[in-house]
N, C-alpha and C. Protein backbone atom coordinates (compact mmCIF):
# COMPACT_ATOMS: atom_id res chain seq x y z
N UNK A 1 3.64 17.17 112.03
CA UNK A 1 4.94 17.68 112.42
C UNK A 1 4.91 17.96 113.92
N UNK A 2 5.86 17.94 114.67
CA UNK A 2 6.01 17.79 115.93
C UNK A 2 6.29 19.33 116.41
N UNK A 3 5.83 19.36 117.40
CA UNK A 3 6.32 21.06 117.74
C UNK A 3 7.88 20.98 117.82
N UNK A 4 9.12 20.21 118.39
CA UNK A 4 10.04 20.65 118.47
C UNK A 4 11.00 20.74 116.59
N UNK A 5 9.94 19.79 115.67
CA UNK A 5 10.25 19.92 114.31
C UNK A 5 10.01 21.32 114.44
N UNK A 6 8.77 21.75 114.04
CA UNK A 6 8.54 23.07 114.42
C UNK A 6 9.39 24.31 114.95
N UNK A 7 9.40 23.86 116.19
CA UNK A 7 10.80 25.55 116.49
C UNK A 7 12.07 25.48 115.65
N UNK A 8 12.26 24.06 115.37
CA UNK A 8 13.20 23.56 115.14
C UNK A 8 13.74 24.58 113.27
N UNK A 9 12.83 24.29 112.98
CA UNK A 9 12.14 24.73 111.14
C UNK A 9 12.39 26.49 111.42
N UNK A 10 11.61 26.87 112.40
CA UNK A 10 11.32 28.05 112.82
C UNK A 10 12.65 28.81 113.32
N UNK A 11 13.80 28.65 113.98
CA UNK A 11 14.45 28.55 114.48
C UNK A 11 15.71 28.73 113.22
N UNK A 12 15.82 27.59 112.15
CA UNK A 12 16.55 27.61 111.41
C UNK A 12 16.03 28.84 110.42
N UNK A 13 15.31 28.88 110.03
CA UNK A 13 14.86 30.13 108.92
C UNK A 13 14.72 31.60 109.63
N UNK A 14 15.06 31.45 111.30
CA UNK A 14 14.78 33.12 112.12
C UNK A 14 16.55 32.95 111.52
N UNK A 15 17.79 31.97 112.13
CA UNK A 15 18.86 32.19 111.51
C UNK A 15 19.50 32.23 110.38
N UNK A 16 18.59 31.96 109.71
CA UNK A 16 19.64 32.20 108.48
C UNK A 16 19.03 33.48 107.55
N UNK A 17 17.62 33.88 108.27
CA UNK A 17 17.40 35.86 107.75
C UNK A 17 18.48 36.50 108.10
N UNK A 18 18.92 36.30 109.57
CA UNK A 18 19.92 37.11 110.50
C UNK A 18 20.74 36.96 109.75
N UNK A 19 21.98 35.82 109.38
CA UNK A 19 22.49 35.82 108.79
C UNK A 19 22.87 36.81 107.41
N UNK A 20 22.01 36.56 106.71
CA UNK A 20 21.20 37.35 105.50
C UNK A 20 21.66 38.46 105.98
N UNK A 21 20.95 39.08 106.56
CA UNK A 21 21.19 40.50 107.13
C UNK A 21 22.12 41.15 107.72
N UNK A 22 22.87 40.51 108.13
CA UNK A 22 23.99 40.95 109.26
C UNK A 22 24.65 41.79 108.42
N UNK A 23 25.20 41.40 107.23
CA UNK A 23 26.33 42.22 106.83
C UNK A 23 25.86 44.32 106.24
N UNK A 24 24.08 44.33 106.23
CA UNK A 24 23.86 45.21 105.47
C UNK A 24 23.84 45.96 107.04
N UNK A 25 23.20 45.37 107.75
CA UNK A 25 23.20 45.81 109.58
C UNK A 25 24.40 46.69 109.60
N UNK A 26 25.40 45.76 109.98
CA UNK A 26 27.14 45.80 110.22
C UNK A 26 27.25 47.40 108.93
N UNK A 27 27.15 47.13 108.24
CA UNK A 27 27.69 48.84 106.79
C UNK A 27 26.96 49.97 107.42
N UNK A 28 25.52 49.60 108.23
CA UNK A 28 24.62 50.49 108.78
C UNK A 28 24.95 51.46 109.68
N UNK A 29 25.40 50.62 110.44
CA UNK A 29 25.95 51.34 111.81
C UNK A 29 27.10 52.35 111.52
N UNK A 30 26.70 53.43 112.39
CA UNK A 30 28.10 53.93 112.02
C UNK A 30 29.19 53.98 113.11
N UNK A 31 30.32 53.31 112.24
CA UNK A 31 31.58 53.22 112.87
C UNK A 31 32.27 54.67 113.67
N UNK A 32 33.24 54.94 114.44
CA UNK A 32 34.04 56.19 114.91
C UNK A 32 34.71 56.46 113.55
N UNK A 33 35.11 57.92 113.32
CA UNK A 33 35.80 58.21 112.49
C UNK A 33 37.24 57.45 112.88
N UNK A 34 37.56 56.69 112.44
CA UNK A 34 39.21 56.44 112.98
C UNK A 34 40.45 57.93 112.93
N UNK A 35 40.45 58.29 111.89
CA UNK A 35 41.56 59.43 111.85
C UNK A 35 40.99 60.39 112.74
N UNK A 36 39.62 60.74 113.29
CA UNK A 36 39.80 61.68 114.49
C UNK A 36 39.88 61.14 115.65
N UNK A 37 39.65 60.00 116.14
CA UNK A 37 40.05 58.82 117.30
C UNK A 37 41.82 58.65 117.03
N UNK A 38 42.04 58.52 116.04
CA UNK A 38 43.74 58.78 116.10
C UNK A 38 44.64 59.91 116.73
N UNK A 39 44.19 61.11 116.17
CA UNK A 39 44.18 62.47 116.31
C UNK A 39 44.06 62.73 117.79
N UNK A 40 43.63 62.17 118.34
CA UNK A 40 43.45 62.26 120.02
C UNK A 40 45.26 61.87 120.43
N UNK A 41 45.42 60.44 119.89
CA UNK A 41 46.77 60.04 120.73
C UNK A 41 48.02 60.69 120.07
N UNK A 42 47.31 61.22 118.46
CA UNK A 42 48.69 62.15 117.96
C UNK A 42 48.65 63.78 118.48
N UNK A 43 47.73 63.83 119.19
CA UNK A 43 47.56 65.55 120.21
C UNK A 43 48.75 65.00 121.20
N UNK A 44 47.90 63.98 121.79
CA UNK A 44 48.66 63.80 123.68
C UNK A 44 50.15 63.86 122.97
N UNK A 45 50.64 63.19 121.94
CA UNK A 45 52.42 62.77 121.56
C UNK A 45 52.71 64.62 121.44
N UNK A 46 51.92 65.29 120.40
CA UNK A 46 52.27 66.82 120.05
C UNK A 46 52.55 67.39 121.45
N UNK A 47 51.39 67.19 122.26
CA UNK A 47 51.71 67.98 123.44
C UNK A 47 52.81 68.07 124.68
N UNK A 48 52.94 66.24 124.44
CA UNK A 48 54.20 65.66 125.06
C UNK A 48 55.66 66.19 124.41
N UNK A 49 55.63 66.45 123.57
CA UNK A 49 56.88 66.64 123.03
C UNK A 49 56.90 68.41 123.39
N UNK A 50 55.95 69.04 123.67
CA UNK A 50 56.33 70.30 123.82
C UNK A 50 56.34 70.70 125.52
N UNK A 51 56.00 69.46 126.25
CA UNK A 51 56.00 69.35 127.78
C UNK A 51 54.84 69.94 128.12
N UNK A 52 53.84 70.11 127.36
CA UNK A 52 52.77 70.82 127.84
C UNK A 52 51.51 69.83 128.18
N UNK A 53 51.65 69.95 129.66
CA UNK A 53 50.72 68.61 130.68
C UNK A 53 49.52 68.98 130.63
N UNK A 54 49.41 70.52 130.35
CA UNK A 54 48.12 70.82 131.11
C UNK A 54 47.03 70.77 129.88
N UNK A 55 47.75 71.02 128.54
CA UNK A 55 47.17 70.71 127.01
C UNK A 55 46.34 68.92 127.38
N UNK A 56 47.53 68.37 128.00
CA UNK A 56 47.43 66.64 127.81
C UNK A 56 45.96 66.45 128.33
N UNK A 57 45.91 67.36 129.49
CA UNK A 57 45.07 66.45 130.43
C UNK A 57 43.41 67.17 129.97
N UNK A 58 43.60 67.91 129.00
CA UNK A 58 42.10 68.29 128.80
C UNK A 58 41.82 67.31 127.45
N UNK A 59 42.72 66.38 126.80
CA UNK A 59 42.16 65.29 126.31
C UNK A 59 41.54 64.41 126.91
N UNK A 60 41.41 64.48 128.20
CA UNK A 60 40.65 63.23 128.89
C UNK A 60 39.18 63.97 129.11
N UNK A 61 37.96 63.08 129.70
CA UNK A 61 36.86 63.87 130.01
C UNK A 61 36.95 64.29 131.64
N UNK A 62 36.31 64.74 132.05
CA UNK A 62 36.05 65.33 133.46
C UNK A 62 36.44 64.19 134.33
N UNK A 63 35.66 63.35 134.29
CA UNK A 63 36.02 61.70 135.26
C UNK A 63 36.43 60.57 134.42
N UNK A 64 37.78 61.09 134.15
CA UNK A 64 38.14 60.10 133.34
C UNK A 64 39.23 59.26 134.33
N UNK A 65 39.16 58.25 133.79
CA UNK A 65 40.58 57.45 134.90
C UNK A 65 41.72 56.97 133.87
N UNK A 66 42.79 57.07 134.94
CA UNK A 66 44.63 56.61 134.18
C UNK A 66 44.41 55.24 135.09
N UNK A 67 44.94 53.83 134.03
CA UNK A 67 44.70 52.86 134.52
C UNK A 67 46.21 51.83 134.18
N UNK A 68 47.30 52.88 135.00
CA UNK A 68 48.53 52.30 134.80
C UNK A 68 49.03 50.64 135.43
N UNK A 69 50.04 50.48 134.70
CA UNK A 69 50.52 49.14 135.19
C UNK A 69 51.16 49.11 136.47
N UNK A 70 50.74 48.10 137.14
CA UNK A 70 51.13 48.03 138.88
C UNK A 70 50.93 49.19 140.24
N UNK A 71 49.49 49.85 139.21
CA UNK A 71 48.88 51.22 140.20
C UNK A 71 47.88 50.97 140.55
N UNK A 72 47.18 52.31 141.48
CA UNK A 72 46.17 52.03 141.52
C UNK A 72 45.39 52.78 140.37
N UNK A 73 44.13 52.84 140.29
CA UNK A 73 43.72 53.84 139.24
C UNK A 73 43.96 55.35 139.68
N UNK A 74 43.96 56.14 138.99
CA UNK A 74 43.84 57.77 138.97
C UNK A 74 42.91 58.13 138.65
N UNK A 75 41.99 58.93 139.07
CA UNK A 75 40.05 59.08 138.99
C UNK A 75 40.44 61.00 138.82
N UNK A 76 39.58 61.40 137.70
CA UNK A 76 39.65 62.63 137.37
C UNK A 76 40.66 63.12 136.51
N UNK A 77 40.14 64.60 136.04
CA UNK A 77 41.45 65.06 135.05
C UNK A 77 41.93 65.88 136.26
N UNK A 78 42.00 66.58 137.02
CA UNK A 78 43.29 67.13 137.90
C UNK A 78 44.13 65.97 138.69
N UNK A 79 43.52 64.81 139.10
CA UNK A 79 44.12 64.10 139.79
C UNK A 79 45.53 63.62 138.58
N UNK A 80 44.43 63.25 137.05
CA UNK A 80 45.85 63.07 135.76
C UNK A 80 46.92 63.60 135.61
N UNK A 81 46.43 64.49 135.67
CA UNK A 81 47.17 66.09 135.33
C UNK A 81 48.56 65.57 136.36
N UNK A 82 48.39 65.70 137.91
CA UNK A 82 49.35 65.51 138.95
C UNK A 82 50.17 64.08 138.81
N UNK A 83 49.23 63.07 138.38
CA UNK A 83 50.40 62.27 137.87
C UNK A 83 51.11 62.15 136.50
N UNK A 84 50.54 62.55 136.10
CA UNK A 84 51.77 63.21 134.59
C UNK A 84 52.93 64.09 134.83
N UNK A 85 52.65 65.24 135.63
CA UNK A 85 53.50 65.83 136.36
C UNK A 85 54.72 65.31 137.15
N UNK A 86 54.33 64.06 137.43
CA UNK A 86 55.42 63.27 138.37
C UNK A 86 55.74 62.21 137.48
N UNK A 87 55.13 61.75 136.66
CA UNK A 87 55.90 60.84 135.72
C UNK A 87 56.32 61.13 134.30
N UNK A 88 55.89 61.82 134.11
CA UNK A 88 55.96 62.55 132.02
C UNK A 88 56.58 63.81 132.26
N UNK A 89 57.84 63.82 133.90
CA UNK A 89 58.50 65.42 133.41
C UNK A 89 59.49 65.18 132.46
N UNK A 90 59.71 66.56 132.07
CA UNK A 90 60.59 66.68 130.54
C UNK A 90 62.24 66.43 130.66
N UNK A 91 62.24 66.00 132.56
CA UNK A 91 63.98 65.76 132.45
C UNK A 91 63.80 63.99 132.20
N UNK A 92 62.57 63.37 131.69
CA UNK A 92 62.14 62.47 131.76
C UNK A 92 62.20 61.45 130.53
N UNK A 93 60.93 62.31 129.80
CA UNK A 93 60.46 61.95 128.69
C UNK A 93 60.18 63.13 127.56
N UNK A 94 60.99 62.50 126.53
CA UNK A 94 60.83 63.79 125.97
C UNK A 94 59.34 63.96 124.32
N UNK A 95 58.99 62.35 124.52
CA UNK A 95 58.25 62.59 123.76
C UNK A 95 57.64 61.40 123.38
N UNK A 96 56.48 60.87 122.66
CA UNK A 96 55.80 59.57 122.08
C UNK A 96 55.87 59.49 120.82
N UNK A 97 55.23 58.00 120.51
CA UNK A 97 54.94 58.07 119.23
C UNK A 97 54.37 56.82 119.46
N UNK A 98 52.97 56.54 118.60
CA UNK A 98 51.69 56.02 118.48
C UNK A 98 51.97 55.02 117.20
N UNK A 99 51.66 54.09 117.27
CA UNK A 99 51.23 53.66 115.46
C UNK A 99 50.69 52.13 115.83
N UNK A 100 50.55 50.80 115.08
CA UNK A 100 49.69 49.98 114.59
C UNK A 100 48.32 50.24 115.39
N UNK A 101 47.48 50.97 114.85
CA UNK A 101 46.05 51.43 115.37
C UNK A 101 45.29 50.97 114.85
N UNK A 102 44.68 49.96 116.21
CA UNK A 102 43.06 49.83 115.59
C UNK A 102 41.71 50.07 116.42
N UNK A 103 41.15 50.88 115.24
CA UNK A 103 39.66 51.55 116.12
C UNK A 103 38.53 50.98 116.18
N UNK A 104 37.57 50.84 117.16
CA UNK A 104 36.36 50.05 117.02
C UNK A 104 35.79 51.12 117.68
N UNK A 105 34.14 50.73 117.38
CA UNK A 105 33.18 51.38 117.89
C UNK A 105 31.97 52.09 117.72
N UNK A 106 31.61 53.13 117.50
CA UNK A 106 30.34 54.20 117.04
C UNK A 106 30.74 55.43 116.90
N UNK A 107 29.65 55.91 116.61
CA UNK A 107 29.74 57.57 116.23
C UNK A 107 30.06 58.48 117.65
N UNK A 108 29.58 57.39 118.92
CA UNK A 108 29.77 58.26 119.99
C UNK A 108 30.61 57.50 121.35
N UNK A 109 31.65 56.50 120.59
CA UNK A 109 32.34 55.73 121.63
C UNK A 109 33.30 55.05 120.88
N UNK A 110 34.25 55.05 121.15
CA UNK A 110 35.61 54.36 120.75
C UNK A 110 36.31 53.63 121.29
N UNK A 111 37.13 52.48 120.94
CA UNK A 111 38.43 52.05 121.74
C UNK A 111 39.05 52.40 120.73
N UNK A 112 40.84 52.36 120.85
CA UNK A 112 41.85 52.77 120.42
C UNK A 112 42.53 51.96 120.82
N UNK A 113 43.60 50.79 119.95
CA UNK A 113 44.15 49.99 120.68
C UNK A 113 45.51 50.43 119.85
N UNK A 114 46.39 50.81 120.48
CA UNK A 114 47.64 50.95 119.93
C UNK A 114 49.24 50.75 120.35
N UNK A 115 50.15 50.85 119.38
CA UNK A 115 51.73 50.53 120.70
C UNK A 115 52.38 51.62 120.58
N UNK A 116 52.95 52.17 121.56
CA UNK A 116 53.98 53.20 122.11
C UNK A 116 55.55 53.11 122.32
N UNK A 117 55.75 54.06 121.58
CA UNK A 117 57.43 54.23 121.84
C UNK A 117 57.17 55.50 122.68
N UNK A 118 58.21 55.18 123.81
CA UNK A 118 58.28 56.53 124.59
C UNK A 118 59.80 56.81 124.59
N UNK A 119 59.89 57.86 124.28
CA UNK A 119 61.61 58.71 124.29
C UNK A 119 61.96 59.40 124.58
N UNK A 120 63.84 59.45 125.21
CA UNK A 120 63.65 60.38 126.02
C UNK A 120 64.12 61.85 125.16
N UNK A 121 64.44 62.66 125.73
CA UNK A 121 64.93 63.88 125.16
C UNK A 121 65.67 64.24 123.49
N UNK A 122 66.37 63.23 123.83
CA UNK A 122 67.40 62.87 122.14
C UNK A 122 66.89 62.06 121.17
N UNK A 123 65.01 61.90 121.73
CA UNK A 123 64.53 61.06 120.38
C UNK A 123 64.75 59.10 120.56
N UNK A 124 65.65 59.10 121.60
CA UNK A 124 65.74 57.44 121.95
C UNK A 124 64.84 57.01 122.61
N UNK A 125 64.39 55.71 121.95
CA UNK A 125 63.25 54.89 123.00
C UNK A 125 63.84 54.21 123.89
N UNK A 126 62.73 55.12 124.87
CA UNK A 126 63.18 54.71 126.20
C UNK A 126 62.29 53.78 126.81
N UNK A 127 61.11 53.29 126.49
CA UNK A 127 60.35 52.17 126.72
C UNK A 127 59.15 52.31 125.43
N UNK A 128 59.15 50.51 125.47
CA UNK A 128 58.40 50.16 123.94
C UNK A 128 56.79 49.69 124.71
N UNK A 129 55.67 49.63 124.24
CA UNK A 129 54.27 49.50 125.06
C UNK A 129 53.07 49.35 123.81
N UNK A 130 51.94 48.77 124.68
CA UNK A 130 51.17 49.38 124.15
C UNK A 130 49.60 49.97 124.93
N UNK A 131 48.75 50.35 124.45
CA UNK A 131 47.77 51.26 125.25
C UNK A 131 46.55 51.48 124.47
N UNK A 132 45.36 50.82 125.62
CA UNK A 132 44.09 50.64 125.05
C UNK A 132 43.30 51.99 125.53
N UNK A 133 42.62 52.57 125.04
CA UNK A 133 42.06 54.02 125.53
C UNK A 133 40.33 53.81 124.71
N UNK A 134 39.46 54.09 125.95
CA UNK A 134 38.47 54.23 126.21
C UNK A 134 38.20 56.04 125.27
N UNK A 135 37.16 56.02 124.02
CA UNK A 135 37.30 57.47 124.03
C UNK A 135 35.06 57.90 123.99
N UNK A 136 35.18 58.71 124.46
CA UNK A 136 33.64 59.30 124.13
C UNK A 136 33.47 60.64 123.62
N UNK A 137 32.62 60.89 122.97
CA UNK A 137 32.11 62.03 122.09
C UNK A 137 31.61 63.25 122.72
N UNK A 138 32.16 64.46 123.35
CA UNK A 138 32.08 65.14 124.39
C UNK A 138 31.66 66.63 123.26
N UNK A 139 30.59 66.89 123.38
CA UNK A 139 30.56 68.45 122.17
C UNK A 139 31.24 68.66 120.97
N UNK A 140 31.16 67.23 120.30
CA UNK A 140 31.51 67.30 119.10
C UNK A 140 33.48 66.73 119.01
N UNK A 141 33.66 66.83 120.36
CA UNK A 141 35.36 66.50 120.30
C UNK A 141 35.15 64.72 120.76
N UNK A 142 36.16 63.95 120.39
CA UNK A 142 36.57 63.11 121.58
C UNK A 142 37.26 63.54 122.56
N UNK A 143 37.04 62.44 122.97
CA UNK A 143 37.80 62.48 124.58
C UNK A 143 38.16 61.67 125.33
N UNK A 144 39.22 61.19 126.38
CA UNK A 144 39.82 59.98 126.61
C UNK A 144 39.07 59.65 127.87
N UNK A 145 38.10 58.47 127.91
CA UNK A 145 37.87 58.37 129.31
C UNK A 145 38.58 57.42 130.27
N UNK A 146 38.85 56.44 129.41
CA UNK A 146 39.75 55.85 130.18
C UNK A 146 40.85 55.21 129.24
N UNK A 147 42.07 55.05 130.27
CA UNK A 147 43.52 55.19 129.61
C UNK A 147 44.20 54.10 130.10
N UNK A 148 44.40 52.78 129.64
CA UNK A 148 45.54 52.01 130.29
C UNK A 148 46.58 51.59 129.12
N UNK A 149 47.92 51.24 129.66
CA UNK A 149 49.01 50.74 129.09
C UNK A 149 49.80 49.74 129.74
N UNK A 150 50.77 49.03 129.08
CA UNK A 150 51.65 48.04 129.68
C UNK A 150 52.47 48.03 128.76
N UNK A 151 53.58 48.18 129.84
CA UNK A 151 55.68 48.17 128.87
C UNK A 151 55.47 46.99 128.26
N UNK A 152 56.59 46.92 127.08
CA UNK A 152 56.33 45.25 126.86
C UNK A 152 57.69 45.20 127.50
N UNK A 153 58.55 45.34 128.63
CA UNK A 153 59.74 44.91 129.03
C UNK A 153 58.97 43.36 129.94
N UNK A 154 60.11 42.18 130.13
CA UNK A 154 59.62 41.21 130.88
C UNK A 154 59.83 41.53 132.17
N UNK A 155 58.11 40.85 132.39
CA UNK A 155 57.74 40.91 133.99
C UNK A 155 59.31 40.49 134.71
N UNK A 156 59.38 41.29 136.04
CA UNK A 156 60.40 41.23 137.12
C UNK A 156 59.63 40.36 138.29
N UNK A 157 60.27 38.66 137.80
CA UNK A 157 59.68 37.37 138.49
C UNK A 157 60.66 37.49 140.05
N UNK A 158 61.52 38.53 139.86
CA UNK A 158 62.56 38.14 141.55
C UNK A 158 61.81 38.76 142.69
N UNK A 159 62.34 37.68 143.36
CA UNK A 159 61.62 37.85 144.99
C UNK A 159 62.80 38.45 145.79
C-alpha cells in the first residue's frame, strides 16, 4: 500500500469518527440560556417605554460599543448613555418591541439576532429594523457588549 493510500485510509476513518461524534459533542456544549439572552432586549424595551436611559445603559458592559447605521461607533456605557439621550428622547420614541429571536452561543457569550419595531408615544411604529447584539456573562447577569442595528426603510440612493 502506498503511503498516500495510507493517509488517504487514515484520513477517511479520522472523518468519519468526527462525524460519528459531532452530534454527541454539539448536545455537550452548553448553549446560552436563550430566555435570559432574551430578557436582556425585553429589559432595554421595559425600560424604554418608561424613558428610563440610565436603567438602559447599565445593560451594556463597561466598554461596550453602539454600532449604529451611518455612525461612527460609540465606545463605553456613559458615552451610550449620551447618545440615547439624544436619540431615544421620550418626545421621540415612546417605546420597542423585540421578537423573531435567534440565540447562539455558550454559557458565557451570546449573539442575539432579532427585528425591532420602534414606536412612537401612541404605540405606532415608527421604524421597522432589525439588531444583532453581542452579549457576555458579567457576575452571573448578561450584558450587551456590543449593539448594532439597521432600519429596514430603502437605502436613500439621491445625490
Amino acid at each position: 500500500m502506498t503511503f498516500a493510500k495510507c493517509l488517504s485510509c487514515f484520513l477517511g476513518a479520522a472523518m468519519a469518527f468526527a462525524l460519528q461524534c459531532a452530534p454527541t459533542l454539539a448536545a455537550s456544549s452548553q448553549a446560552p440560556d436563550a430566555a435570559a439572552v432574551k430578557a436582556v432586549t425585553e429589559q432595554f424595551a421595559a425600560d424604554l417605554a418608561k424613558s428610563d436611559l440610565q436603567a438602559i445603559s447599565h445593560l451594556y458592559t463597561d466598554d461596550a460599543k453602539l454600532l449604529p447605521p451611518n455612525e461612527e461607533a460609540i465606545s463605553g456605557r456613559s458615552a451610550i448613555l449620551a447618545y440615547f439621550e439624544k436619540t431615544l428622547r421620550p418626545d421621540l420614541i415612546g417605546g420597542a418591541k423585540f421578537d423573531h429571536y435567534e440565540v447562539y452561543g455558550s454559557s458565557e457569550t451570546a449573539v442575539s439576532l432579532s427585528q425591532i419595531k420602534m414606536l412612537d408615544r401612541k404605540g405606532q411604529i415608527v421604524e421597522r429594523g432589525k439588531q444583532t447584539i453581542l452579549l457576555l456573562k458579567q457576575g452571573g447577569e448578561w450584558k450587551i457588549h456590543r449593539d448594532m442595528w439597521s432600519d429596514n426603510s430603502p437605502a436613500n440612493t439621491a445625490n
